[in-house]
N, C-alpha and C. Protein backbone atom coordinates (compact mmCIF):
# COMPACT_ATOMS: atom_id res chain seq x y z
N UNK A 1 -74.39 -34.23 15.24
CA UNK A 1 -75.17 -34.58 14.09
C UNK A 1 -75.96 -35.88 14.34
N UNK A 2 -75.73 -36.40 15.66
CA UNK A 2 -75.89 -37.85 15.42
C UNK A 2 -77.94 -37.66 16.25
N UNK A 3 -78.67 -37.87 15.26
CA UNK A 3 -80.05 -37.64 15.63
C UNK A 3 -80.48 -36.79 15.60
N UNK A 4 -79.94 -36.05 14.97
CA UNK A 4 -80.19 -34.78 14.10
C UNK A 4 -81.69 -34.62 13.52
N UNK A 5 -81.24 -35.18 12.12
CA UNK A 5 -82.90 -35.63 11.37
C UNK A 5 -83.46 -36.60 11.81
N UNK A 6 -84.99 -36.27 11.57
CA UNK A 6 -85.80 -37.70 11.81
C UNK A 6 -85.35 -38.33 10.96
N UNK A 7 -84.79 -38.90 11.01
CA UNK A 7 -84.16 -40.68 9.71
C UNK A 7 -85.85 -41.71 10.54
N UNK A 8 -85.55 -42.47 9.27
CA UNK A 8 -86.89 -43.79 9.84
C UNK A 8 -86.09 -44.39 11.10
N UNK A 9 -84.74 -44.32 10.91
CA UNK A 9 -84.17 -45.29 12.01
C UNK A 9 -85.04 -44.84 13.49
N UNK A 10 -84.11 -43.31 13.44
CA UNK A 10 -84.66 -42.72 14.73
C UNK A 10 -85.85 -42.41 15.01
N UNK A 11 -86.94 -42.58 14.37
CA UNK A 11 -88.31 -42.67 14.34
C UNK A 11 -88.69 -43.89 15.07
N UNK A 12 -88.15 -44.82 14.44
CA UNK A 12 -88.50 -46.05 14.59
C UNK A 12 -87.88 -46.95 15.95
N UNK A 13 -86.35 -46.43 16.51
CA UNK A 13 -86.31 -46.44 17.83
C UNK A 13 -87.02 -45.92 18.91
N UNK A 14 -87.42 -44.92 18.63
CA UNK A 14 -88.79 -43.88 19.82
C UNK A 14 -90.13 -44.52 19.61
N UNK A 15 -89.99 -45.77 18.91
CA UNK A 15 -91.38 -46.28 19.17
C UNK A 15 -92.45 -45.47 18.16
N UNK A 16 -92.27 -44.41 17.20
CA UNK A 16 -92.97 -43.66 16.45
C UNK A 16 -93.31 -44.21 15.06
N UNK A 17 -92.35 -45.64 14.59
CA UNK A 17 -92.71 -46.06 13.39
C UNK A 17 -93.05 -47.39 13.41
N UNK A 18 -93.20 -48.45 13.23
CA UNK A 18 -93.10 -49.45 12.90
C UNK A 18 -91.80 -50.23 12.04
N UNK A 19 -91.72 -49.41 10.98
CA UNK A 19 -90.47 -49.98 9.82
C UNK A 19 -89.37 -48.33 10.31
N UNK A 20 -87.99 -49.16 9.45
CA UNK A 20 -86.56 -48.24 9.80
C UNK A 20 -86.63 -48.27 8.69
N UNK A 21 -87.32 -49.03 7.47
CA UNK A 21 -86.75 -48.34 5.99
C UNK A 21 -86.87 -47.53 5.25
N UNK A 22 -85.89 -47.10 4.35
CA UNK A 22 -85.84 -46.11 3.87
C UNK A 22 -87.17 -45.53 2.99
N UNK A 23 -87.47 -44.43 3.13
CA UNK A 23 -88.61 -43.88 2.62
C UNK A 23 -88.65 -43.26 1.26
N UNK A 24 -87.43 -43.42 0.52
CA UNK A 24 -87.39 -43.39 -0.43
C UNK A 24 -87.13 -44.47 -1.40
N UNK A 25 -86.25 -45.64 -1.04
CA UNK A 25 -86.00 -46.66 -1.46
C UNK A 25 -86.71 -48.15 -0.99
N UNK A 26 -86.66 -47.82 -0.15
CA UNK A 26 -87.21 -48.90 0.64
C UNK A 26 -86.43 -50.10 1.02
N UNK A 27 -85.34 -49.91 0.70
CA UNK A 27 -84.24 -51.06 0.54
C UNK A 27 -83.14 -51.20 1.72
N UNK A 28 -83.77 -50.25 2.34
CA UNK A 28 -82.77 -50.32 3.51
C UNK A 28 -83.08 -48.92 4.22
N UNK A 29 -82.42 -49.58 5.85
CA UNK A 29 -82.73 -48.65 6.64
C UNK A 29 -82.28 -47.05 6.44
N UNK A 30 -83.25 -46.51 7.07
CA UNK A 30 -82.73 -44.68 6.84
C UNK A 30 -81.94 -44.05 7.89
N UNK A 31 -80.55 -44.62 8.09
CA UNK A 31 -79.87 -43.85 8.85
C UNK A 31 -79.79 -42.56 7.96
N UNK A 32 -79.18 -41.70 8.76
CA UNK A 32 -78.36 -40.10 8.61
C UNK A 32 -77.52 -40.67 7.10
N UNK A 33 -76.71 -41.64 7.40
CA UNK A 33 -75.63 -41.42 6.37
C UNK A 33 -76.29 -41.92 5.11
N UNK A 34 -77.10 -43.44 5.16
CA UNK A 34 -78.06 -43.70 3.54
C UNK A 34 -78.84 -42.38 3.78
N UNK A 35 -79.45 -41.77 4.16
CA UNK A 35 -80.79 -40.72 3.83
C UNK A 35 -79.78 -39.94 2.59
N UNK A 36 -78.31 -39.50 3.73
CA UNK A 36 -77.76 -38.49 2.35
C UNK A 36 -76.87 -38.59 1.52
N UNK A 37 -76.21 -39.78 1.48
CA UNK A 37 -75.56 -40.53 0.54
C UNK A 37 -75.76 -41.58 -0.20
N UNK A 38 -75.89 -42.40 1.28
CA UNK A 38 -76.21 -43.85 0.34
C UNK A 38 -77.28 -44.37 -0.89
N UNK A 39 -78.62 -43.90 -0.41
CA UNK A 39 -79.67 -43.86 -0.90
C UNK A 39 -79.58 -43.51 -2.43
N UNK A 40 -80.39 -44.34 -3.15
CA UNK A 40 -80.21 -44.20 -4.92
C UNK A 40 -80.46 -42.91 -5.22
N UNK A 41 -81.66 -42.07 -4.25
CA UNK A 41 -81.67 -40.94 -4.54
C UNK A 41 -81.00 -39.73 -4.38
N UNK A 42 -80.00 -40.24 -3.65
CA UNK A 42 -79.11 -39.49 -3.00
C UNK A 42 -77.95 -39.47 -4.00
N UNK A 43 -77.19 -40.78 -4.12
CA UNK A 43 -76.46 -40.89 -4.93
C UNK A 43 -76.14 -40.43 -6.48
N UNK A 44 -77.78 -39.84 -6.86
CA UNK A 44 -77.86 -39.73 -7.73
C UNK A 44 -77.58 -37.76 -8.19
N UNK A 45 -78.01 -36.94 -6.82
CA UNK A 45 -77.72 -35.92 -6.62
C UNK A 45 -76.52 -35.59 -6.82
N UNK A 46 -75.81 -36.32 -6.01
CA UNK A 46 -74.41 -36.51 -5.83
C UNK A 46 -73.76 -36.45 -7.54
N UNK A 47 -74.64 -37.11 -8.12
CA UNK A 47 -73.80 -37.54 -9.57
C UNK A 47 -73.68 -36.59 -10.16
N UNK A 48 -74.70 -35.59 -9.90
CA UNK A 48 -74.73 -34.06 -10.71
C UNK A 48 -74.36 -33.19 -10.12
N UNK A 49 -74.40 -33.53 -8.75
CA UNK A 49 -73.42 -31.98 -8.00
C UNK A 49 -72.30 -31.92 -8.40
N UNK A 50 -71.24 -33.02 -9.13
CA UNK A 50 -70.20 -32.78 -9.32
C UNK A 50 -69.52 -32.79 -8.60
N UNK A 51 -69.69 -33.47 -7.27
CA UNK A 51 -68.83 -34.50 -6.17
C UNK A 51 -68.51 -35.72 -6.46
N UNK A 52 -67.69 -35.70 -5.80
CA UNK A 52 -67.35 -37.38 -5.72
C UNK A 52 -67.09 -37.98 -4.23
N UNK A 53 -68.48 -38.91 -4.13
CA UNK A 53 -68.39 -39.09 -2.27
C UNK A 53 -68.14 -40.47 -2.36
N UNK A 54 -67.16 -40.61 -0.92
CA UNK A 54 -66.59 -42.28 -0.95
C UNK A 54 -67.83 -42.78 -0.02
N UNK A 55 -68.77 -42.92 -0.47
CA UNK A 55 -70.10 -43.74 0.20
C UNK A 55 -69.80 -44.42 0.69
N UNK A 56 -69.11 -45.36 0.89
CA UNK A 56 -68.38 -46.60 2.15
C UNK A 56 -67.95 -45.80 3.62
N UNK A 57 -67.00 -44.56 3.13
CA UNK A 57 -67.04 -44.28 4.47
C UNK A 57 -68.04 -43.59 5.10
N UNK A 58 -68.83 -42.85 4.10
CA UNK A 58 -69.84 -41.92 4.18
C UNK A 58 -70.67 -43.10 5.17
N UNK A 59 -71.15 -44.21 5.05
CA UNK A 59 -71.98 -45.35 5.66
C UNK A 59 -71.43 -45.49 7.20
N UNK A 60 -69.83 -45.55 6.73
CA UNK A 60 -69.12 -45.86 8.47
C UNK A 60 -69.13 -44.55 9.07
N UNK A 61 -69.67 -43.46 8.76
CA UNK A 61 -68.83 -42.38 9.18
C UNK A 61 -69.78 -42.36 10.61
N UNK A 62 -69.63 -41.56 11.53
CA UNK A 62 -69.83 -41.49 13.55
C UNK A 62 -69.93 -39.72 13.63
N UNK A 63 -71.34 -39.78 14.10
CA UNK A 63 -71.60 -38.24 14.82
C UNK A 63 -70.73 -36.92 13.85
N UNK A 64 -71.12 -37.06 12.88
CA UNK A 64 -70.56 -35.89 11.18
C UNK A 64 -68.70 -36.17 11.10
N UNK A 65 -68.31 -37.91 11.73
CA UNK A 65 -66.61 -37.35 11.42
C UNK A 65 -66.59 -37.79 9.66
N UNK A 66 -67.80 -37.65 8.89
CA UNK A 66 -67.51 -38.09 7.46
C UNK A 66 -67.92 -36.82 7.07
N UNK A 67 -68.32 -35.31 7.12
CA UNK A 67 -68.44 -34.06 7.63
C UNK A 67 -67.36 -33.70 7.52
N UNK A 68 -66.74 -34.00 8.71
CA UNK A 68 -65.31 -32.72 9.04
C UNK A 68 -64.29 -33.55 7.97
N UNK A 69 -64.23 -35.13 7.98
CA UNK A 69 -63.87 -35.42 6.67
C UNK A 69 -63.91 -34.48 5.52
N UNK A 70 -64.93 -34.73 5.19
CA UNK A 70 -65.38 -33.50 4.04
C UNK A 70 -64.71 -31.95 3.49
N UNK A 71 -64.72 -31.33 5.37
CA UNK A 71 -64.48 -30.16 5.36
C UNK A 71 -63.17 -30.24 5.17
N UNK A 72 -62.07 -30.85 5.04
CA UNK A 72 -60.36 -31.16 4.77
C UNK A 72 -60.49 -30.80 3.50
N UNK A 73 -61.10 -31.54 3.14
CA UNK A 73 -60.89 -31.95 1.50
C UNK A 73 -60.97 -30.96 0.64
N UNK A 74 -62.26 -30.19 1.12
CA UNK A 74 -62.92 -28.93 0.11
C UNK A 74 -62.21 -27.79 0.50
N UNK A 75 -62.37 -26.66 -0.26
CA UNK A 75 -62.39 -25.13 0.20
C UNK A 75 -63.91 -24.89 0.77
N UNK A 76 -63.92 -23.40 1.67
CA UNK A 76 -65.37 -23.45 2.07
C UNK A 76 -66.10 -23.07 1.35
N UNK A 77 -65.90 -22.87 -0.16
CA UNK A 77 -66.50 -22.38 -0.97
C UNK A 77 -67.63 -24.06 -1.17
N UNK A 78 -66.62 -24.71 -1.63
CA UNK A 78 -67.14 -26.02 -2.20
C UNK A 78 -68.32 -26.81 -0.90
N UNK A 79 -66.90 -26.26 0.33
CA UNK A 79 -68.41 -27.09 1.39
C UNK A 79 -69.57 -26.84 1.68
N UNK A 80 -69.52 -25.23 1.75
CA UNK A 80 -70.95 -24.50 1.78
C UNK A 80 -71.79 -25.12 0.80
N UNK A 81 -71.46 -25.56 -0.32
CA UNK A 81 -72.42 -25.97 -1.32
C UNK A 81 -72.81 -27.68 -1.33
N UNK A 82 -71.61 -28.48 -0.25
CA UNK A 82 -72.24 -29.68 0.17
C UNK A 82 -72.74 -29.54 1.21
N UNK A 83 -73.45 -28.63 1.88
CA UNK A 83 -74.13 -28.94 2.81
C UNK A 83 -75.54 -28.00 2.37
N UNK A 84 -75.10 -27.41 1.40
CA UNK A 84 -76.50 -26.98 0.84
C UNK A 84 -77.30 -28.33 0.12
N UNK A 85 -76.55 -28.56 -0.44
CA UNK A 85 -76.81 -30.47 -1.30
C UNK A 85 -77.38 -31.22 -0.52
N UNK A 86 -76.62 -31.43 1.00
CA UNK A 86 -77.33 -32.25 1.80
C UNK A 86 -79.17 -31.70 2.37
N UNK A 87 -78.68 -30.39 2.74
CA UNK A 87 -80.26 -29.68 2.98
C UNK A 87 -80.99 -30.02 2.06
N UNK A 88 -80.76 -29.69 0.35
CA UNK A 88 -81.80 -29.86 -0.57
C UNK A 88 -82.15 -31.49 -0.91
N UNK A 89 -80.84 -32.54 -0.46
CA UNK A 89 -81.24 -33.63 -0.51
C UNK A 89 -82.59 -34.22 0.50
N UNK A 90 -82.21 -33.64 1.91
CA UNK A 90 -83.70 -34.02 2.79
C UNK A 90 -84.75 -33.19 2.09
N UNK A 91 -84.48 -31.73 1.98
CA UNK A 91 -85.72 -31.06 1.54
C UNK A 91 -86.85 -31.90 0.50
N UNK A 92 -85.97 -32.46 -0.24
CA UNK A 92 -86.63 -32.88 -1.00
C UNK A 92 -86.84 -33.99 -0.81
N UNK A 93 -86.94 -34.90 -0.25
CA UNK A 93 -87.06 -36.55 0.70
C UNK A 93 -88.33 -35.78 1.32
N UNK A 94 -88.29 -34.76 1.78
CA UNK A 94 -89.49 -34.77 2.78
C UNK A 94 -90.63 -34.53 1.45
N UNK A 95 -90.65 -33.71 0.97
CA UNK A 95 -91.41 -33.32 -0.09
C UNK A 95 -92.07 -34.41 -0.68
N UNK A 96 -91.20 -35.42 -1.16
CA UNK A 96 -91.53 -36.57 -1.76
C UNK A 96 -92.27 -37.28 -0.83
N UNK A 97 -92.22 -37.41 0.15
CA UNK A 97 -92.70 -38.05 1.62
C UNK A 97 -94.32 -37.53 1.91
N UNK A 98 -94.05 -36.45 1.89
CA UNK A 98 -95.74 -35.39 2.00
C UNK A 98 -96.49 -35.11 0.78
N UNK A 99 -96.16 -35.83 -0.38
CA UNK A 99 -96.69 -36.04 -1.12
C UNK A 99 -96.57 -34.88 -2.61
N UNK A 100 -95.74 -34.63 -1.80
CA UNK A 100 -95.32 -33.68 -3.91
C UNK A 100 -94.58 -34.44 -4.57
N UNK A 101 -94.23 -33.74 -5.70
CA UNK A 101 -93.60 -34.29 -7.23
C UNK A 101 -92.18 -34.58 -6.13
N UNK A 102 -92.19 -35.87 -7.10
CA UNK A 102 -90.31 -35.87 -6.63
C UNK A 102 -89.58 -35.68 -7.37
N UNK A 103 -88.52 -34.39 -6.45
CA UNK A 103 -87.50 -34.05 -7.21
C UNK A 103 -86.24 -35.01 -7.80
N UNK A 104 -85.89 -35.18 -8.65
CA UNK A 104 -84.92 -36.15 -9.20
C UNK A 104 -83.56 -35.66 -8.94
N UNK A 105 -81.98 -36.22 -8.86
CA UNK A 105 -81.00 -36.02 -8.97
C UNK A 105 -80.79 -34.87 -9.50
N UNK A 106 -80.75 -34.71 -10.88
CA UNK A 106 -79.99 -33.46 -11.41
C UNK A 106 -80.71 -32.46 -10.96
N UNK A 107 -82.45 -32.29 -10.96
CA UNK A 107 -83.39 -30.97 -10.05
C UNK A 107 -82.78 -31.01 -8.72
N UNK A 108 -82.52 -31.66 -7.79
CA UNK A 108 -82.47 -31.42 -7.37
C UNK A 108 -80.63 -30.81 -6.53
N UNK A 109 -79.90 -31.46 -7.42
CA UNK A 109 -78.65 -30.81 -7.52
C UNK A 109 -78.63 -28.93 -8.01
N UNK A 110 -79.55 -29.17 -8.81
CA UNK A 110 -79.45 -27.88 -9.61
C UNK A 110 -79.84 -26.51 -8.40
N UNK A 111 -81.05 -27.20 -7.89
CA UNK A 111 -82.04 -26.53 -7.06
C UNK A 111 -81.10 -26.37 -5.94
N UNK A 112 -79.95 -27.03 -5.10
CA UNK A 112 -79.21 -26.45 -4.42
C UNK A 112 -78.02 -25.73 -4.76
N UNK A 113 -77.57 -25.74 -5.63
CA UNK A 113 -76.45 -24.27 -6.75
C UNK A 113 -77.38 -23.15 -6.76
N UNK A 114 -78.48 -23.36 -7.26
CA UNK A 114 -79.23 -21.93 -7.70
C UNK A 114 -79.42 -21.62 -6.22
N UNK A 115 -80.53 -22.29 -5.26
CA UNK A 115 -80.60 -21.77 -3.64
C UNK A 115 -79.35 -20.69 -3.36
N UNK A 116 -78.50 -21.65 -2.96
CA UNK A 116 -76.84 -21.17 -2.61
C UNK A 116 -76.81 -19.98 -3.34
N UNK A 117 -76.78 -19.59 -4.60
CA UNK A 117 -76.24 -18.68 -5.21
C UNK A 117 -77.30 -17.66 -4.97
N UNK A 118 -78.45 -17.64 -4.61
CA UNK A 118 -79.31 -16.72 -4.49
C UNK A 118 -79.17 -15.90 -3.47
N UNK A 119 -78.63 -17.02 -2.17
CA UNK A 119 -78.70 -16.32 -1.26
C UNK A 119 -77.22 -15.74 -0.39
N UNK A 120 -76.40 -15.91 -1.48
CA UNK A 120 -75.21 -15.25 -1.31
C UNK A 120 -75.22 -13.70 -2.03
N UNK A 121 -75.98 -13.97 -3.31
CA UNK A 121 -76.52 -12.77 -3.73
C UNK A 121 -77.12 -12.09 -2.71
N UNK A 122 -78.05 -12.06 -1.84
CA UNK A 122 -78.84 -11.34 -1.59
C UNK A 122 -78.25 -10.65 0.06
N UNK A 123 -77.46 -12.09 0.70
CA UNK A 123 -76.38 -11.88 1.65
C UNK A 123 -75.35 -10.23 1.49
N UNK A 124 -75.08 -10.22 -0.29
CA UNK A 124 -73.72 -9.46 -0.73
C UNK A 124 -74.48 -8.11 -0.66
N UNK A 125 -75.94 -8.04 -1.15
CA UNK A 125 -77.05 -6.91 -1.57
C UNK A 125 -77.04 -6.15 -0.05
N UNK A 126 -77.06 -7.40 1.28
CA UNK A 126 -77.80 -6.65 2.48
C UNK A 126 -76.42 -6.17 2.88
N UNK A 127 -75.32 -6.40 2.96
CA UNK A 127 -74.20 -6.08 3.14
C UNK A 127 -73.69 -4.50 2.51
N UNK A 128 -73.82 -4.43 1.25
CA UNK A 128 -73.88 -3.36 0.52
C UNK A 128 -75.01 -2.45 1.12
N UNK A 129 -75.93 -2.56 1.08
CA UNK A 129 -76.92 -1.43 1.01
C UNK A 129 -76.34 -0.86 3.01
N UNK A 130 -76.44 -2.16 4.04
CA UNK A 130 -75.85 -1.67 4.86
C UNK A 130 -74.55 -0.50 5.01
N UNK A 131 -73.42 -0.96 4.15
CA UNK A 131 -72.72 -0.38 3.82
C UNK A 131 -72.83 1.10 3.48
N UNK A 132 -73.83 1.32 2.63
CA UNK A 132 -74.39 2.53 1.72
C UNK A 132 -74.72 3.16 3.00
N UNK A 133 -75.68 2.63 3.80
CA UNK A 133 -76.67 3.67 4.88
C UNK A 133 -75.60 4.24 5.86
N UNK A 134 -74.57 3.44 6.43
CA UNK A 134 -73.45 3.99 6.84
C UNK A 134 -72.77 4.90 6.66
N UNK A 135 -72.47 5.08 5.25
CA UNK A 135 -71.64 6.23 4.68
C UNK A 135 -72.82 7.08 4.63
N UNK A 136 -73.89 7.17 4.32
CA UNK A 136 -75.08 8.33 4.26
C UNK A 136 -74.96 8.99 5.34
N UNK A 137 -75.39 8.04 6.34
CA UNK A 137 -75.30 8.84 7.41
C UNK A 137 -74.10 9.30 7.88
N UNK A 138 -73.29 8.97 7.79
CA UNK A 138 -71.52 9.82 8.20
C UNK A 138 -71.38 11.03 7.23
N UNK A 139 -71.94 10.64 6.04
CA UNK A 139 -71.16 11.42 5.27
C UNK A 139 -69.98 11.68 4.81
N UNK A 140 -69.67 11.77 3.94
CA UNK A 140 -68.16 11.36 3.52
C UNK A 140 -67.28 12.32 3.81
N UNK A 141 -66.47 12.31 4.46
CA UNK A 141 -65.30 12.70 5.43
C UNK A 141 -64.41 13.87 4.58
N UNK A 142 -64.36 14.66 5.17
CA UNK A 142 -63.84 15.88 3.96
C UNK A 142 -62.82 16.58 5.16
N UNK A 143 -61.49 16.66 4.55
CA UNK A 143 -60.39 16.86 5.36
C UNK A 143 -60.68 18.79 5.38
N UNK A 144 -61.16 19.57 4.55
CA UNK A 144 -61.49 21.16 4.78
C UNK A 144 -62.52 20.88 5.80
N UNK A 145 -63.45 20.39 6.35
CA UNK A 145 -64.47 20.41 7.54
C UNK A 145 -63.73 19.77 8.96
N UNK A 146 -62.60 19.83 8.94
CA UNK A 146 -62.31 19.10 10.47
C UNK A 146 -62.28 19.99 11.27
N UNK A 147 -61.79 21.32 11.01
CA UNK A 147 -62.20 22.49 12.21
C UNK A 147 -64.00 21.99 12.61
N UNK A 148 -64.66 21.69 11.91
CA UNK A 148 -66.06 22.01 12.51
C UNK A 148 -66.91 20.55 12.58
N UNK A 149 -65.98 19.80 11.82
CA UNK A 149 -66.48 18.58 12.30
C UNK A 149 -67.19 17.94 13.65
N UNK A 150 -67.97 17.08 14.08
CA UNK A 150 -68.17 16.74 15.08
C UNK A 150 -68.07 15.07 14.87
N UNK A 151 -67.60 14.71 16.32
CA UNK A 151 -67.50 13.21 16.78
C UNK A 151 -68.58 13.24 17.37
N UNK A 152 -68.90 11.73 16.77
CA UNK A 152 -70.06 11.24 16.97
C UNK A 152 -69.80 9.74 18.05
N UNK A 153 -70.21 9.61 19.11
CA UNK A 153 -69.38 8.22 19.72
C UNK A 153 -70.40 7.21 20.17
């Protein structure tokens, strides 16, 4: 994880920026861990996702061990949806960055529940219909046709 995202930091070590601060706050540099915690805008996501992140370690945390932290704590139900949080937290940093509306805390909390849930929906839909074309084509197995049945391999 470690240089993962362009953060200003890592921009700004490659000689590509001038300033390391944060591009949303401005108050401090944009490592990995302020971009998705620390940061007011971040924090504020956080307030409506209905987490509760220990931002101190989140700050100390080294190459995602505030991550696998994470992953202890939760079921994968819950983590899948903090790392959707974190996606929609940059998504929307960049957005704000390139010049659209900025999304606020609770939009943008919201906007990663609904994402998530859409596309577990649609995950469950391709699964099913897969499912369906399978049995179509087999046809459903009828114990009077096994004299004439054929294997198919």
């Amino acid at each position: 994880m470690q240089n993962a995202l362009p953060t200003t930091v890592a921009l700004h070590r490659q000689k590509g920026l001038d300033s390391a601060a944060c591009s949303m706050c401005t108050s401090a540099w944009e490592s990995f861990a302020h971009a998705l915690f620390n940061c007011p805008h971040s924090k504020s996501v956080w307030k409506y996702s209905g987490f509760i992140m220990d931002y101190k370690k989140a700050q100390l945390m080294y190459n995602g061990d505030y991550l696998f932290h994470l992953s202890t704590l939760h079921s994968q139900i819950e983590f899948e949806l903090i790392i959707c949080i974190k996606w929609a937290i940059w998504w929307s940093r960049n957005k704000s960055l390139h010049g659209s509306k900025t999304l606020y805390g609770k939009q943008t909390a919201t906007f990663a529940k609904d994402y998530l849930e859409k596309l577990k929906l649609s995950s469950s839909r391709k699964q099913s219909n897969a499912s369906q074309r399978d049995y179509d084509t087999a046809g459903p197995s009828s114990s009077s046709n096994n004299d004439t049945a054929e294997v198919h391999w």
